[in-house]
PDB file of N, CA and C in Angstrom:
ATOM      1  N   UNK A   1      18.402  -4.414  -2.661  1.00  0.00           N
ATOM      2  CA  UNK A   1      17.139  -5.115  -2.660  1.00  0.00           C
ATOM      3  C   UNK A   1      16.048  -4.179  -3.176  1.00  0.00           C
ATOM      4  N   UNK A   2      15.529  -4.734  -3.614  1.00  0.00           N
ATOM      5  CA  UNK A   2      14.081  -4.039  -4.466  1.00  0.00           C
ATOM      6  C   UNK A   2      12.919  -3.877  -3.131  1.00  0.00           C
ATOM      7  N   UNK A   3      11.445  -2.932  -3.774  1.00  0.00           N
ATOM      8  CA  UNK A   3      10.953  -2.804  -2.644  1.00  0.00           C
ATOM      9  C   UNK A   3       9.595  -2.697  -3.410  1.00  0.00           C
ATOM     10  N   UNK A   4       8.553  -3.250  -2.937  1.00  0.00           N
ATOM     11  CA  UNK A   4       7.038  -2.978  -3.664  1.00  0.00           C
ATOM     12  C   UNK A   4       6.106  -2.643  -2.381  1.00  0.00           C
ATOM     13  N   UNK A   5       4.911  -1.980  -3.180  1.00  0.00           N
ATOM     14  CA  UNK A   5       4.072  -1.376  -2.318  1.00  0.00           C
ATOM     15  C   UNK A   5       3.377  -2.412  -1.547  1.00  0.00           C
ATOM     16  N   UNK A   6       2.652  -2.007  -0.194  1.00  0.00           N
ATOM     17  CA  UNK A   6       1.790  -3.142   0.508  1.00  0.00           C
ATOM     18  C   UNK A   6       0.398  -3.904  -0.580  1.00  0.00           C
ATOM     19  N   UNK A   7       0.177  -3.031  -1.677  1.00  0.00           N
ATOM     20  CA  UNK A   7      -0.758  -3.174  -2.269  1.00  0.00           C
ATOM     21  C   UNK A   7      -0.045  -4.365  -3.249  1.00  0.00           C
ATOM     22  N   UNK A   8       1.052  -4.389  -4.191  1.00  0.00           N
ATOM     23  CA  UNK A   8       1.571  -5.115  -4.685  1.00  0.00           C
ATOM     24  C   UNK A   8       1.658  -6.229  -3.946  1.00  0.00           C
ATOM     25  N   UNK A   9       2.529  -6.184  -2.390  1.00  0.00           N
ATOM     26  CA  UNK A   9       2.570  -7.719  -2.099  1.00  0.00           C
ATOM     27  C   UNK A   9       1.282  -8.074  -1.217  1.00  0.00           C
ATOM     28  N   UNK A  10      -0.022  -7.697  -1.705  1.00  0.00           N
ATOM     29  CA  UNK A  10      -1.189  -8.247  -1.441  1.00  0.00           C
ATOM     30  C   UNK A  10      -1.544  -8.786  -2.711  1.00  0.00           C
ATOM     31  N   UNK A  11      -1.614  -8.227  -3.876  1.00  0.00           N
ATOM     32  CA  UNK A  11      -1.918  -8.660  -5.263  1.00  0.00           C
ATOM     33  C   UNK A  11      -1.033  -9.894  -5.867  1.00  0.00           C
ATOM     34  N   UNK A  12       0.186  -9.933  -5.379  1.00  0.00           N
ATOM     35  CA  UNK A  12       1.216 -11.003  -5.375  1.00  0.00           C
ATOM     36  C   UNK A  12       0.347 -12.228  -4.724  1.00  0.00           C
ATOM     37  N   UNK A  13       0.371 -12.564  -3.563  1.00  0.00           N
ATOM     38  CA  UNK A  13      -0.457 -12.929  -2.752  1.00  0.00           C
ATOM     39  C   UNK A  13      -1.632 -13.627  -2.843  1.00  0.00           C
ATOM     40  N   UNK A  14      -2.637 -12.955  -4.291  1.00  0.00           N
ATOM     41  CA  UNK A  14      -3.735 -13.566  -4.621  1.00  0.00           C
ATOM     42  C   UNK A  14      -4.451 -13.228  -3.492  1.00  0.00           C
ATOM     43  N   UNK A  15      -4.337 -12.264  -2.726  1.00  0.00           N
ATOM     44  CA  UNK A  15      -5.342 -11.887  -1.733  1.00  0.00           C
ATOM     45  C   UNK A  15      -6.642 -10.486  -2.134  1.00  0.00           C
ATOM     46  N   UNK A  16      -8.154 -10.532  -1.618  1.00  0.00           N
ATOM     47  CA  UNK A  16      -8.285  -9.480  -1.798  1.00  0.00           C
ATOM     48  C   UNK A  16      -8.314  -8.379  -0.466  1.00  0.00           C
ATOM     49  N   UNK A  17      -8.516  -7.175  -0.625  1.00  0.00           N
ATOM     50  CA  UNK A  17      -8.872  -6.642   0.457  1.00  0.00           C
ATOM     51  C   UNK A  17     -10.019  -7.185   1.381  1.00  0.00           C
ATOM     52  N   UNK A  18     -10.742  -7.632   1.064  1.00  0.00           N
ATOM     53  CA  UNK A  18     -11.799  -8.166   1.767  1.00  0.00           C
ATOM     54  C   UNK A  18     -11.158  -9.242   3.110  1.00  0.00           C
ATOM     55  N   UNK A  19     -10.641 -10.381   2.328  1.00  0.00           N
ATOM     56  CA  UNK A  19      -9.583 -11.140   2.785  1.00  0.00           C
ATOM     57  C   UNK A  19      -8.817 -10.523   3.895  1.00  0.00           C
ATOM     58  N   UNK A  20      -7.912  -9.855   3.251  1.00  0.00           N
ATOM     59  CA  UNK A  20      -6.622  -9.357   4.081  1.00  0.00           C
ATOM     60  C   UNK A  20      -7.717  -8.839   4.947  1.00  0.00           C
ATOM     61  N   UNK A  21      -8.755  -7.617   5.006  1.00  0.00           N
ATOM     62  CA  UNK A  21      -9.333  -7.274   6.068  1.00  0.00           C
ATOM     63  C   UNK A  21     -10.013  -8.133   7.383  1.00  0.00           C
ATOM     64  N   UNK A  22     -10.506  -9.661   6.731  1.00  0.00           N
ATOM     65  CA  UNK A  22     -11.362 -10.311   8.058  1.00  0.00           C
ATOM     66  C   UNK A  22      -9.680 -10.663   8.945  1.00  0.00           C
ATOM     67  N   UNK A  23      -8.764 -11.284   8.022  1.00  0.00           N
ATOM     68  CA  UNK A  23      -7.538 -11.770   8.201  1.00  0.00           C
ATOM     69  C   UNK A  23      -6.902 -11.259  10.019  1.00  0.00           C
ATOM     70  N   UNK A  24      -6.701  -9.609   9.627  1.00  0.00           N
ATOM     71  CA  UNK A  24      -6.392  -8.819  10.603  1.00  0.00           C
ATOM     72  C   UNK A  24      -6.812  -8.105  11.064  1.00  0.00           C
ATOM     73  N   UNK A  25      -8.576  -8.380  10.967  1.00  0.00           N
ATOM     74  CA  UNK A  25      -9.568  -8.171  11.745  1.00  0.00           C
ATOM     75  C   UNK A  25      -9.797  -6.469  11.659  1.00  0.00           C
ATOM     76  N   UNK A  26      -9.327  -5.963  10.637  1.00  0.00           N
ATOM     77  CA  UNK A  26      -9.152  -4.389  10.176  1.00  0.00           C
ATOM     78  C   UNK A  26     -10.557  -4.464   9.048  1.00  0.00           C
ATOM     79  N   UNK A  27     -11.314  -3.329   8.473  1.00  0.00           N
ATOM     80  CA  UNK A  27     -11.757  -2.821   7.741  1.00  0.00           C
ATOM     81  C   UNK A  27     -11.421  -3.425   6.443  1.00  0.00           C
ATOM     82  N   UNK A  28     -11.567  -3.286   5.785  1.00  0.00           N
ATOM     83  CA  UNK A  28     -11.275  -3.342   3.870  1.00  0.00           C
ATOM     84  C   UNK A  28     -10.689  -1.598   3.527  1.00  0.00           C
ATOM     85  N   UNK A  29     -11.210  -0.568   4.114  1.00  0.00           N
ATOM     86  CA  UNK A  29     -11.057   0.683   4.034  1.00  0.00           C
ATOM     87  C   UNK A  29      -9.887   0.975   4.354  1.00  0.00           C
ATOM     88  N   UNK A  30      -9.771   0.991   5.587  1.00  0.00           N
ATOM     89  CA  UNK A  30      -8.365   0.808   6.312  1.00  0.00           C
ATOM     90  C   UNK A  30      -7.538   0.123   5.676  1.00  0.00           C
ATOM     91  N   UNK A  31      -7.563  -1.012   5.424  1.00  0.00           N
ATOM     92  CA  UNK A  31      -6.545  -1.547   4.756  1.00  0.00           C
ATOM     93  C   UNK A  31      -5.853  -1.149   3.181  1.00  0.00           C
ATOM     94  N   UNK A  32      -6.897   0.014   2.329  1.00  0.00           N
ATOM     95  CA  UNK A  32      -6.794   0.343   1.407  1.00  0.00           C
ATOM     96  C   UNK A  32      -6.387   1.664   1.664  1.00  0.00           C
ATOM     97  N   UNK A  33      -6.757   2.246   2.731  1.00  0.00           N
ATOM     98  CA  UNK A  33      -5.904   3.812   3.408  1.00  0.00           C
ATOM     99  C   UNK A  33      -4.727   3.338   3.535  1.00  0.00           C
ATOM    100  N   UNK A  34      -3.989   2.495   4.523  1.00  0.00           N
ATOM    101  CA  UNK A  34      -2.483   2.126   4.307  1.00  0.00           C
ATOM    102  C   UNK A  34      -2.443   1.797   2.556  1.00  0.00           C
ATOM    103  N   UNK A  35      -2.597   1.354   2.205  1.00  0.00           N
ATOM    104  CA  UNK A  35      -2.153   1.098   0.850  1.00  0.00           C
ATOM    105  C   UNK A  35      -1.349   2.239   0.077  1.00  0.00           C
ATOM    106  N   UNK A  36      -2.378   2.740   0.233  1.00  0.00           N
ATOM    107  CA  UNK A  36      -2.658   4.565  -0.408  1.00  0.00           C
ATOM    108  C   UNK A  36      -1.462   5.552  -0.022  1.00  0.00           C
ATOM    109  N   UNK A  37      -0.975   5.000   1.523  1.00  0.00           N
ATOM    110  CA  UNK A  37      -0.177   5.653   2.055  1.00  0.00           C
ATOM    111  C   UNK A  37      -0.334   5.437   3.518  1.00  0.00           C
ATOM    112  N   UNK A  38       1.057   4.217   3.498  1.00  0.00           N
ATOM    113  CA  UNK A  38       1.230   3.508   4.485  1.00  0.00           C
ATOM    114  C   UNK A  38       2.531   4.438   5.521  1.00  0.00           C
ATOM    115  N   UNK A  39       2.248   5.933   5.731  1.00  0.00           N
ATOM    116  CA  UNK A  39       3.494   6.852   6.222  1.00  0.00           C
ATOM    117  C   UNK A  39       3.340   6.043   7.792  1.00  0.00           C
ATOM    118  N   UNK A  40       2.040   6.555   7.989  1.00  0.00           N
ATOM    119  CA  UNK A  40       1.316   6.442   9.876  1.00  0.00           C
ATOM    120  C   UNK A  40       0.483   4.831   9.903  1.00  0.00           C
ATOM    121  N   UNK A  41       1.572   3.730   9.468  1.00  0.00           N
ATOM    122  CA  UNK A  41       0.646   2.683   9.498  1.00  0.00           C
ATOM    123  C   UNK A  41       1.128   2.618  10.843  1.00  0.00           C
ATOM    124  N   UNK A  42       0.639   1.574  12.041  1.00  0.00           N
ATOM    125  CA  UNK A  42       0.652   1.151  13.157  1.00  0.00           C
ATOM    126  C   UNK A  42       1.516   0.092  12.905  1.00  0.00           C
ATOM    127  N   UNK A  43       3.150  -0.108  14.296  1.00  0.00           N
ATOM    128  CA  UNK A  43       3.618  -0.730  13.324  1.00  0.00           C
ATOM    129  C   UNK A  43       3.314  -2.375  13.742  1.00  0.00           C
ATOM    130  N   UNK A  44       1.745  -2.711  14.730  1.00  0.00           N
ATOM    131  CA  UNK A  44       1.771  -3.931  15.063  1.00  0.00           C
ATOM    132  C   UNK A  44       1.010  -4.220  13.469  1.00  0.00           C
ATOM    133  N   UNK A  45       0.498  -3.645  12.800  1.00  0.00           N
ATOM    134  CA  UNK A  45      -0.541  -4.083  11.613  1.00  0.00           C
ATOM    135  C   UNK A  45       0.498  -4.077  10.451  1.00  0.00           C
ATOM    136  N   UNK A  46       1.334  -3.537  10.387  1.00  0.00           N
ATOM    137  CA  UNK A  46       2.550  -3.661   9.150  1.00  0.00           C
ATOM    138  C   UNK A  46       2.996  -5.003   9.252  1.00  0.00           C
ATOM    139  N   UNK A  47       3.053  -5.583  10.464  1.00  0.00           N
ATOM    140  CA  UNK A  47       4.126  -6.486  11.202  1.00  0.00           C
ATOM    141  C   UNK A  47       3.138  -7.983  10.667  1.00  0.00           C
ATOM    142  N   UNK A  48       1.761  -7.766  10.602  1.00  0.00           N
ATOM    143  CA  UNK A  48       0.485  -8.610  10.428  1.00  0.00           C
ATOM    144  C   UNK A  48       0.639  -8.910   8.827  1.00  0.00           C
ATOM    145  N   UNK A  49       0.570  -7.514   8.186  1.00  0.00           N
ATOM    146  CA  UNK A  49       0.347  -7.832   6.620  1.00  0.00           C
ATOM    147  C   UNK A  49       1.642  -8.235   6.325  1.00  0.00           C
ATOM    148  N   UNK A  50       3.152  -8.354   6.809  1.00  0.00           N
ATOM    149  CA  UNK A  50       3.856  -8.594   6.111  1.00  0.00           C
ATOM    150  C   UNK A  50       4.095 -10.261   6.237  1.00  0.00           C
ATOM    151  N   UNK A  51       3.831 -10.748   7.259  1.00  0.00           N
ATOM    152  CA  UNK A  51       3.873 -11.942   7.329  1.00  0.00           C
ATOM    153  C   UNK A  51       2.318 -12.755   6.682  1.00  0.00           C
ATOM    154  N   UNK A  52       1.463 -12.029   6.715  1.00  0.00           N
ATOM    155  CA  UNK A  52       0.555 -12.556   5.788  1.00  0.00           C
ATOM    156  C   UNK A  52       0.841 -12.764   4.586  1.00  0.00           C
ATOM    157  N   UNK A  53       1.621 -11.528   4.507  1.00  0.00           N
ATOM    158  CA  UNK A  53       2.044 -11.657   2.452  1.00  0.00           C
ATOM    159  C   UNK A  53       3.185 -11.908   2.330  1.00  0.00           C
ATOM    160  N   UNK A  54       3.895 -12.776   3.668  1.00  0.00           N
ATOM    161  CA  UNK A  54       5.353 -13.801   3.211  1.00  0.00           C
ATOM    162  C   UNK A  54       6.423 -12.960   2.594  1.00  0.00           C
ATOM    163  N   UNK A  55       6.246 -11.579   2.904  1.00  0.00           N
ATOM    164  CA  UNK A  55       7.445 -11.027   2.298  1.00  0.00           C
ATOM    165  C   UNK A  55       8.425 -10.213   3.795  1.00  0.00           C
ATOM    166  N   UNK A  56       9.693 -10.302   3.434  1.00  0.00           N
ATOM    167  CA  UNK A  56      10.253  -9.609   4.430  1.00  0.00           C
ATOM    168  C   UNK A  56      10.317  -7.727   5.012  1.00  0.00           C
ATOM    169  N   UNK A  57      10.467  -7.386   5.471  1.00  0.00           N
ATOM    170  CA  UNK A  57       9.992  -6.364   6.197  1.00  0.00           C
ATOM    171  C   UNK A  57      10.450  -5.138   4.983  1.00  0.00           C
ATOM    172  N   UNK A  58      11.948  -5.175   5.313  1.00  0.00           N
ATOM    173  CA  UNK A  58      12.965  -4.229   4.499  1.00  0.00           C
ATOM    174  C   UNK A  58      12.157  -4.535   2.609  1.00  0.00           C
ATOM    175  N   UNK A  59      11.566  -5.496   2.322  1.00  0.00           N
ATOM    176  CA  UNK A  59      10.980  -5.269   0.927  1.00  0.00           C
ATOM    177  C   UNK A  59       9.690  -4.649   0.799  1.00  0.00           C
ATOM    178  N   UNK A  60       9.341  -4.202   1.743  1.00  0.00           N
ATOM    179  CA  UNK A  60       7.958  -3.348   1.808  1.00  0.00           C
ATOM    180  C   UNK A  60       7.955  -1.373   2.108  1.00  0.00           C
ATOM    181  N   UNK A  61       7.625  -0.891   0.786  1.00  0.00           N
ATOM    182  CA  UNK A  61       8.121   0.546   0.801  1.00  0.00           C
ATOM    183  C   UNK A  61       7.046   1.026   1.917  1.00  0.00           C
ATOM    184  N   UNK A  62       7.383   2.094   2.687  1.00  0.00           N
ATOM    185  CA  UNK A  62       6.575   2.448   3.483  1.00  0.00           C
ATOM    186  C   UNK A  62       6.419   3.749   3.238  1.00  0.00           C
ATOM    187  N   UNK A  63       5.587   4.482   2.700  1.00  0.00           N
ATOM    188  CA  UNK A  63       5.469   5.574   2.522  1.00  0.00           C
ATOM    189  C   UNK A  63       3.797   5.959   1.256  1.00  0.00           C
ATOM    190  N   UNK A  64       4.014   7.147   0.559  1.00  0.00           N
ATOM    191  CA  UNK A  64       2.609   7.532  -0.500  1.00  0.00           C
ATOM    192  C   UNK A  64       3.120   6.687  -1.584  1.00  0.00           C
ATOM    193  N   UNK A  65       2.095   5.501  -1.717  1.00  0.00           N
ATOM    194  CA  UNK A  65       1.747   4.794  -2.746  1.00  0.00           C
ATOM    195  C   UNK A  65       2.123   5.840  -4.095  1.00  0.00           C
ATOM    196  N   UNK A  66       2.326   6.788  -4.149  1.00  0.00           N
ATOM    197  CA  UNK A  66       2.200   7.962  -5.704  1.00  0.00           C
ATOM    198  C   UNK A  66       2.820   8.103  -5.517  1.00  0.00           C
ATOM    199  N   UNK A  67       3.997   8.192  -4.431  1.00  0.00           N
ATOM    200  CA  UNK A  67       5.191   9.070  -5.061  1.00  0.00           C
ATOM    201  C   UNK A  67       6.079   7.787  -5.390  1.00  0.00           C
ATOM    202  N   UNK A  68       5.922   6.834  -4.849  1.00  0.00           N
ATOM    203  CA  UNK A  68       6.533   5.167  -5.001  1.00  0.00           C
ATOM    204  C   UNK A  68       6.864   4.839  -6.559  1.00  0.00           C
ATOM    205  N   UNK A  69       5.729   5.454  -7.286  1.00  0.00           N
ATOM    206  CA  UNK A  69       5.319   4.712  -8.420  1.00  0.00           C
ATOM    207  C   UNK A  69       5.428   5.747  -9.282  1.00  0.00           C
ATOM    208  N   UNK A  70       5.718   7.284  -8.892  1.00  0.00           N
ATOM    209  CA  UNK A  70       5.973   8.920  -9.419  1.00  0.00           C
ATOM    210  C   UNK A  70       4.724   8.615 -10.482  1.00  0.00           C
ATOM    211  N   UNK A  71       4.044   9.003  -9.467  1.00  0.00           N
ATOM    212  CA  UNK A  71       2.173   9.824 -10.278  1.00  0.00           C
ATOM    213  C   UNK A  71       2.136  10.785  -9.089  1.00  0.00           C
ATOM    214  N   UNK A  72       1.537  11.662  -9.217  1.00  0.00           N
ATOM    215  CA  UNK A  72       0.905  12.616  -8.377  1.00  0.00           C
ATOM    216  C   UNK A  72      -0.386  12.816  -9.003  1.00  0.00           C
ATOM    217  N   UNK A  73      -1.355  12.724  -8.086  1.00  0.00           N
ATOM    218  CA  UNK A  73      -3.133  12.597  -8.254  1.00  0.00           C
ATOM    219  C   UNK A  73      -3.104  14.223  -7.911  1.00  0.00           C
ATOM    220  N   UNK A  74      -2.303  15.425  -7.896  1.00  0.00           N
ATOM    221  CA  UNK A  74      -2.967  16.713  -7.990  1.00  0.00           C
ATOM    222  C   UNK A  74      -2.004  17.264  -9.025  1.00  0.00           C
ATOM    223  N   UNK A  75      -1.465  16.425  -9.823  1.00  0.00           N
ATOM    224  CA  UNK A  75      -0.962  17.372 -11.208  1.00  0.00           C
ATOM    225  C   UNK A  75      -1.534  17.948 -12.020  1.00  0.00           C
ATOM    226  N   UNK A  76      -1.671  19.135 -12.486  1.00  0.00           N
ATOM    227  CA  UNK A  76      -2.807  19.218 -13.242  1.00  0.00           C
ATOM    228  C   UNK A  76      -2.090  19.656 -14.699  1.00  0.00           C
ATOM    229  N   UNK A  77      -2.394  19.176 -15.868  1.00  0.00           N
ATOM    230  CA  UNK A  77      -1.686  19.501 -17.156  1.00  0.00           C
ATOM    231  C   UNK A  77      -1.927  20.979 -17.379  1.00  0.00           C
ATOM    232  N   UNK A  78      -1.265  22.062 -17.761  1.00  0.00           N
ATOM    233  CA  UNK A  78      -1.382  23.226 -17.784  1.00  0.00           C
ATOM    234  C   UNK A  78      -2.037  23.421 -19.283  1.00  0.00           C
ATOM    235  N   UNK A  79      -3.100  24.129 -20.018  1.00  0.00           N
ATOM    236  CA  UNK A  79      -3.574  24.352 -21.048  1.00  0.00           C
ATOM    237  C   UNK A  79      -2.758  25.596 -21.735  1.00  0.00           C
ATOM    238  N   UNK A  80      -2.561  25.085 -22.787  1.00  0.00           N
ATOM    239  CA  UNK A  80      -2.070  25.821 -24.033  1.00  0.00           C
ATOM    240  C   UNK A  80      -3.257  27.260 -24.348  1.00  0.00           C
ATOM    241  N   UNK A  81      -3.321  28.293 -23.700  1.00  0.00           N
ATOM    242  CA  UNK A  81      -4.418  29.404 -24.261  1.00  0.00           C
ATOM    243  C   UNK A  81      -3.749  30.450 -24.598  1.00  0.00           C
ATOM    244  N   UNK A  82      -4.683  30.432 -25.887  1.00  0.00           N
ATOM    245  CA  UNK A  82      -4.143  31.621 -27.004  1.00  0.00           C
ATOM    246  C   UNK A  82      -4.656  32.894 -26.584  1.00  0.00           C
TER     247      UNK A  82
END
């Protein structure tokens, strides 16, 4: 089985953060911190967004949004100096 980020099966969804936030009565922030990196989500609020976004449990990756998708936001390209 395949697995997409919480952010994907919110965008699936047609939901925005705003939404999903009054929804489960969480932040917009918060809800975009799990996104980001859902390692230490709480697991009654995982349990909330997944049935909000109709997808089953085991299809939701739980972990850093970047390494999910292999970007790392502190790579830095090394410069060519002569």
């Amino acid at each position: 089985m395949y697995q997409i980020t919480l952010r994907a099966a919110r965008v699936n969804r047609g939901m925005t953060l705003e939404k999903v936030a009054k929804e489960v009565k969480r932040s917009a922030k918060t809800i975009s911190k799990y996104e980001e990196d859902s390692t230490k989500i709480p697991r009654g609020l995982f349990l909330l967004l997944v049935k909000l976004y109709d997808v089953p449990e085991s299809m939701v990756y739980c972990g850093k949004e970047s390494v999910f998708i292999g970007f790392n936001r502190n790579y830095r390209k090394k410069r060519n100096v002569s």
